[in-house]
N, C-alpha and C. Protein backbone atom coordinates (compact mmCIF):
# COMPACT_ATOMS: atom_id res chain seq x y z
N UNK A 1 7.69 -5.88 23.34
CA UNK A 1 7.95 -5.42 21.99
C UNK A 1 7.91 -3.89 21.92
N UNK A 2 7.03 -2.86 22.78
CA UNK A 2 7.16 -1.56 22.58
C UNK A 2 8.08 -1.34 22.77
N UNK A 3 8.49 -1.63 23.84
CA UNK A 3 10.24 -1.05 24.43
C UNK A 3 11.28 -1.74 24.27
N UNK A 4 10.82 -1.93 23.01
CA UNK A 4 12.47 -2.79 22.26
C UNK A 4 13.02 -4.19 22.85
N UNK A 5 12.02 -5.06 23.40
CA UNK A 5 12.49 -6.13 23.92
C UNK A 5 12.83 -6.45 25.78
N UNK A 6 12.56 -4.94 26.10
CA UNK A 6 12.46 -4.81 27.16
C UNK A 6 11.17 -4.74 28.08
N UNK A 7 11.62 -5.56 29.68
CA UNK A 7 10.64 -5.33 30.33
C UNK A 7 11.50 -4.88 31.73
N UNK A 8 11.06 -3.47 32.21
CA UNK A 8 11.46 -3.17 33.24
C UNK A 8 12.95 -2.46 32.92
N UNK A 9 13.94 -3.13 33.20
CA UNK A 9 15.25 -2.60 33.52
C UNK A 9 16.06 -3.95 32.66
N UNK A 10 15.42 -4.80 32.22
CA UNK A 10 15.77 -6.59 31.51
C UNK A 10 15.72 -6.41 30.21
N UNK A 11 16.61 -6.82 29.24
CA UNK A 11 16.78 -6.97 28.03
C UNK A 11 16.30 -8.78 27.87
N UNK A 12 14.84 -8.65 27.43
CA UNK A 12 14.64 -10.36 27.16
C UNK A 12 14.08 -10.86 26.03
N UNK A 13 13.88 -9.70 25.50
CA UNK A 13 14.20 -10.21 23.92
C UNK A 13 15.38 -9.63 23.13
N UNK A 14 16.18 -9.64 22.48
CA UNK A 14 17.41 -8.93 21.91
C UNK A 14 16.55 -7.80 20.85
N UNK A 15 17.34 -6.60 21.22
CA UNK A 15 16.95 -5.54 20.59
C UNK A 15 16.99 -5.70 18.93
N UNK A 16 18.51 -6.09 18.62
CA UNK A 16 18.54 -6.65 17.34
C UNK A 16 17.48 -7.43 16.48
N UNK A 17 17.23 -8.14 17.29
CA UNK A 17 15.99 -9.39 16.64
C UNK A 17 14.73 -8.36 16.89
N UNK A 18 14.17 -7.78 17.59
CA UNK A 18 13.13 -6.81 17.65
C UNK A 18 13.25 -5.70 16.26
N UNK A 19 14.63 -4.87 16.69
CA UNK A 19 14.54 -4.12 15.21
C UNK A 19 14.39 -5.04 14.07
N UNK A 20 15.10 -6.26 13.52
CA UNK A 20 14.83 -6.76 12.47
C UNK A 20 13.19 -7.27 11.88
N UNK A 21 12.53 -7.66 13.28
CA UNK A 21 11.58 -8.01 12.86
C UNK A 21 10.64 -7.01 12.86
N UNK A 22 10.75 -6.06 13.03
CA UNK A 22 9.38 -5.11 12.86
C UNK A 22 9.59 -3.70 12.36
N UNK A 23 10.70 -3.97 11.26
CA UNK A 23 11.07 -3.05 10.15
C UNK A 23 10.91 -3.70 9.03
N UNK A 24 10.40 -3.00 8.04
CA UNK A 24 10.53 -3.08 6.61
C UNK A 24 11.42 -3.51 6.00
N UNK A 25 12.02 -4.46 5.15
CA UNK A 25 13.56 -4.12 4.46
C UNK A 25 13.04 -5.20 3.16
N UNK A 26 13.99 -5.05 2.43
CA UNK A 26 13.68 -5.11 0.88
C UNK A 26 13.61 -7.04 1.05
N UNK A 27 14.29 -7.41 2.06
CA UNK A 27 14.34 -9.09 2.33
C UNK A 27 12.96 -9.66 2.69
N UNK A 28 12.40 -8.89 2.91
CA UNK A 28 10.67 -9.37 3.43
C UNK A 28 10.11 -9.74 2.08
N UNK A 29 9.05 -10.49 2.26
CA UNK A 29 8.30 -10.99 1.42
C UNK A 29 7.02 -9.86 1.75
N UNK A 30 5.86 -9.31 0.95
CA UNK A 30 5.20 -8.60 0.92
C UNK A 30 3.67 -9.18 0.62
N UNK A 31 3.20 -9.35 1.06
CA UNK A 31 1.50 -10.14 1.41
C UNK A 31 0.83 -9.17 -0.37
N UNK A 32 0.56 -9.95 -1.03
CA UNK A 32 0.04 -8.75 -2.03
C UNK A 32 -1.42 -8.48 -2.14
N UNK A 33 -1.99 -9.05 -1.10
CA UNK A 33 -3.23 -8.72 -0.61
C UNK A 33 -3.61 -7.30 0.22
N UNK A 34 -2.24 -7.56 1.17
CA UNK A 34 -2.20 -5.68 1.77
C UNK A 34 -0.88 -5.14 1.40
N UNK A 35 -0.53 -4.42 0.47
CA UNK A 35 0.56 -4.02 0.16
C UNK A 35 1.22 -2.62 0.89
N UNK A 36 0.20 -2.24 1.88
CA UNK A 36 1.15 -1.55 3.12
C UNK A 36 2.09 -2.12 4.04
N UNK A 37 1.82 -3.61 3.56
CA UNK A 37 2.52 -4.24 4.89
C UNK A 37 3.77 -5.12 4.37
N UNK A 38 4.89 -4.90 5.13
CA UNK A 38 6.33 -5.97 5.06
C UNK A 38 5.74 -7.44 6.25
N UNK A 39 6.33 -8.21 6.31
CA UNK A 39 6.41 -9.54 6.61
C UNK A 39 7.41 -10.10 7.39
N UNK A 40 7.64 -10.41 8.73
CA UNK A 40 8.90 -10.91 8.97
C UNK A 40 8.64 -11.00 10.44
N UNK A 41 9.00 -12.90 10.52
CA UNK A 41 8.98 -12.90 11.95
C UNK A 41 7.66 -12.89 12.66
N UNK A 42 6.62 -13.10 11.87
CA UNK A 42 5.05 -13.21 12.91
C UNK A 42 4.71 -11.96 12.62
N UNK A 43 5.58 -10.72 12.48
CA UNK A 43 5.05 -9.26 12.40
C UNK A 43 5.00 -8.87 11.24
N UNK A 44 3.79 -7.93 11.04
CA UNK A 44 3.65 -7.24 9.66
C UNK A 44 3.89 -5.43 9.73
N UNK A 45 5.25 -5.41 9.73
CA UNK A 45 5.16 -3.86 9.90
C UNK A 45 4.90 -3.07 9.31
N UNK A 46 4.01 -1.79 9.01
CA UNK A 46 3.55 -0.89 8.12
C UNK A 46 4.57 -0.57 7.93
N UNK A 47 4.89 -0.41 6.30
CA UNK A 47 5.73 -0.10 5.48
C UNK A 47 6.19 1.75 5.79
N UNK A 48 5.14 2.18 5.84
CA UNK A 48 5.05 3.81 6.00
C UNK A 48 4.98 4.56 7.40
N UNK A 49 5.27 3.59 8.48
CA UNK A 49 4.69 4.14 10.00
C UNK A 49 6.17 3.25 10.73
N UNK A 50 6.05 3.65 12.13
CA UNK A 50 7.11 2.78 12.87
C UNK A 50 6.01 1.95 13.82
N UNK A 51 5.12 1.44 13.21
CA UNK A 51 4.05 0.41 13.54
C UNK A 51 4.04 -0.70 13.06
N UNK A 52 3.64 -1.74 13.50
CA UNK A 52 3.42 -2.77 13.13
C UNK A 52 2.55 -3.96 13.84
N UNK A 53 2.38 -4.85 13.25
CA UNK A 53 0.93 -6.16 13.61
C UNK A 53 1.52 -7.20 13.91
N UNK A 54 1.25 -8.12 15.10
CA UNK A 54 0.80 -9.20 14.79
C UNK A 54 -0.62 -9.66 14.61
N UNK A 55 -1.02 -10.93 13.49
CA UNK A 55 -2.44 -10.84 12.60
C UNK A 55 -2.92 -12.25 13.45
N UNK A 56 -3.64 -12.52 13.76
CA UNK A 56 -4.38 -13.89 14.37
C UNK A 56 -5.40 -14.35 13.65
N UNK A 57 -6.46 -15.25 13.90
CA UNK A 57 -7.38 -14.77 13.10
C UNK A 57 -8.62 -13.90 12.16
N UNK A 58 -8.96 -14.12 10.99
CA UNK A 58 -9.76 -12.98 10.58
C UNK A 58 -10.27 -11.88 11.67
N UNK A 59 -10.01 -10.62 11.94
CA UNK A 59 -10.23 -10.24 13.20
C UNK A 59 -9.75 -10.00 14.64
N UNK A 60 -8.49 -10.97 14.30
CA UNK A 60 -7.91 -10.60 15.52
C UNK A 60 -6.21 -9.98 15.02
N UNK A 61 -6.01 -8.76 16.55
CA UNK A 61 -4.72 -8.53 15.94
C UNK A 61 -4.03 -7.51 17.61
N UNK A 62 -2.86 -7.45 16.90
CA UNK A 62 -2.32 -6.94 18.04
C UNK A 62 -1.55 -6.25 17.11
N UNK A 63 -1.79 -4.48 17.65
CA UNK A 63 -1.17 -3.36 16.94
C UNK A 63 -0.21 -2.75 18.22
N UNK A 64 1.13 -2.43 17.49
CA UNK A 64 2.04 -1.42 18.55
C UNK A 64 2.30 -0.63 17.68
N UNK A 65 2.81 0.80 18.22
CA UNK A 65 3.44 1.65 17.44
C UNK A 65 4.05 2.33 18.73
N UNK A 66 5.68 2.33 18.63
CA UNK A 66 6.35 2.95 19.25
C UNK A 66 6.36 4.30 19.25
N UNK A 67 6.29 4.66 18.38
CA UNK A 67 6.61 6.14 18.21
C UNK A 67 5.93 7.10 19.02
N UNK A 68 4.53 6.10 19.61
CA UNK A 68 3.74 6.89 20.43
C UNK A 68 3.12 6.16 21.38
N UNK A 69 3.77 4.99 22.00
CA UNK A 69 4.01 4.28 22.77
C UNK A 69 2.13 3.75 22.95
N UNK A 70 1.37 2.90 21.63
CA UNK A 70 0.26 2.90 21.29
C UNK A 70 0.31 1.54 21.14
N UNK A 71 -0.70 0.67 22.48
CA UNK A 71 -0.73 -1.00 21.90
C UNK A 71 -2.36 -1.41 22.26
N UNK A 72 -2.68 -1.88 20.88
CA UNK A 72 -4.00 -1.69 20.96
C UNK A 72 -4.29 -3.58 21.12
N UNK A 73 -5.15 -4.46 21.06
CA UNK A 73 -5.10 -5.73 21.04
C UNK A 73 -6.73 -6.26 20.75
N UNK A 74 -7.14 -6.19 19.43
CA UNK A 74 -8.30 -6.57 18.69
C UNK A 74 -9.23 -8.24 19.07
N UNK A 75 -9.51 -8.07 19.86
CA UNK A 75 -10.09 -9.67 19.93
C UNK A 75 -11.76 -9.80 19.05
N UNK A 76 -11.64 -10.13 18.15
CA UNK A 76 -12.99 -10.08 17.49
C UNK A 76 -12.92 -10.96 15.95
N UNK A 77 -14.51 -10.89 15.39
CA UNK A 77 -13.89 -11.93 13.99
C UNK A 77 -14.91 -11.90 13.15
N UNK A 78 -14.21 -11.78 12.28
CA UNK A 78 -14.45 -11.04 10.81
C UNK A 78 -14.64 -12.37 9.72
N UNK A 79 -15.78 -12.49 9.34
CA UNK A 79 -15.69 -13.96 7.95
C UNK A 79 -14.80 -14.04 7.04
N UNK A 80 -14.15 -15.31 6.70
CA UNK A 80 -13.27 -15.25 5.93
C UNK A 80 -13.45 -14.37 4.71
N UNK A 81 -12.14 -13.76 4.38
CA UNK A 81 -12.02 -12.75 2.72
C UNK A 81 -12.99 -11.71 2.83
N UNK A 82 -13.19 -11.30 4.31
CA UNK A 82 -13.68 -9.86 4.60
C UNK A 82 -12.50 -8.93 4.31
N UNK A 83 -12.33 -8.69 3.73
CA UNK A 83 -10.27 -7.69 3.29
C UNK A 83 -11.03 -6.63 4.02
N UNK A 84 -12.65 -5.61 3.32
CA UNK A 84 -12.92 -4.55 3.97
C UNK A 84 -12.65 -3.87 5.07
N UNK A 85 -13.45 -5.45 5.73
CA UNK A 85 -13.35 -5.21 7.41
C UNK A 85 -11.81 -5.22 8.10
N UNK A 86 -10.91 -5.95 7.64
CA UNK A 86 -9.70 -5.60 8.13
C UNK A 86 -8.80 -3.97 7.47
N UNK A 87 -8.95 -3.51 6.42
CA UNK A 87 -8.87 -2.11 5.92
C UNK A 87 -8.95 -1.55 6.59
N UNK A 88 -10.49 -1.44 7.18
CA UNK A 88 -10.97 -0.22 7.87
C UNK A 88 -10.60 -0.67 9.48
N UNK A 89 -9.94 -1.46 9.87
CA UNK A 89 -9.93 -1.80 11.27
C UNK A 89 -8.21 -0.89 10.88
N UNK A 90 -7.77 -1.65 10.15
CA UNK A 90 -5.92 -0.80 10.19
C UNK A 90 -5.83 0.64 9.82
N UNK A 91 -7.17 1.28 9.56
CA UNK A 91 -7.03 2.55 8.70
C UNK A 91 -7.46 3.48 10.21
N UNK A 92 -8.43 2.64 11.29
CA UNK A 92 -8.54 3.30 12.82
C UNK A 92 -8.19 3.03 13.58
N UNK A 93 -6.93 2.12 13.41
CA UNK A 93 -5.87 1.96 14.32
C UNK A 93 -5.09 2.57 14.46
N UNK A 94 -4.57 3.21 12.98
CA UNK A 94 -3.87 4.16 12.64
C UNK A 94 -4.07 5.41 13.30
N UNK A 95 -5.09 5.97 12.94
CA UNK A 95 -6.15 7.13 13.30
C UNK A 95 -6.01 7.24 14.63
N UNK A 96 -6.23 6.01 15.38
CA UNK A 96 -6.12 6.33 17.31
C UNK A 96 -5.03 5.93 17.51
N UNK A 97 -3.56 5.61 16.82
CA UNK A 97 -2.73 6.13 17.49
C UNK A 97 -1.81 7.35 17.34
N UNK A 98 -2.30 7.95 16.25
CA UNK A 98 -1.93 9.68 16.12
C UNK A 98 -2.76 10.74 16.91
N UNK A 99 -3.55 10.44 17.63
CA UNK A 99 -5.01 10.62 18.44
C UNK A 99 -4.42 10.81 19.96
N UNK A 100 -4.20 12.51 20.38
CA UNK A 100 -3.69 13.25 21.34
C UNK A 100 -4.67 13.99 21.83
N UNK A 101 -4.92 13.77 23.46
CA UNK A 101 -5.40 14.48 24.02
C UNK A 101 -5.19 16.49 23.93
N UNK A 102 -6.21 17.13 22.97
CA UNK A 102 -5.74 18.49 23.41
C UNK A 102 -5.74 19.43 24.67
């Protein structure tokens, strides 16, 4: 999924179906619980970033963001209708992947 469907030098997922699913567009349905996030395809892409989630359970998640070639993969778990704890997990995900060695 970082590299557009690619692994290696192999196109094995279609780029097309990659861009569609982990862009924003007005056809997504919108979770109104986190309203940073579009919907589509298993992925929740931040509306405002070229990032996006897949969500597992309370706690678990798998973050990419291309733009800075950033894949983080959350294995942990959070009690149900903890919203907090997932906030602050997407608000330092964010945070470490704008997060450059000076």
């Amino acid at each position: 999924m970082l590299r557009n469907g690619k692994a290696a030098a192999r196109q094995v997922v279609p780029m097309a179906w990659v861009h569609e699913s982990t862009v924003p567009t007005v056809r997504q349905a919108v979770d109104p619980e986190e309203p940073s996030f579009g919907y589509h395809y298993q992925w929740w892409p931040l509306v405002d970033s070229d990032a996006y989630m897949a969500r597992g359970l309370p706690g678990q998640a798998i973050y990419i963001d291309p733009s800075n070639a950033t894949v983080v993969v959350q294995l942990s778990y959070f009690p149900p209708g903890n919203r907090d704890a997932f906030v602050e997990t997407v608000a330092f995900l964010r945070a470490a992947s704008r997060w450059q060695v000076q």
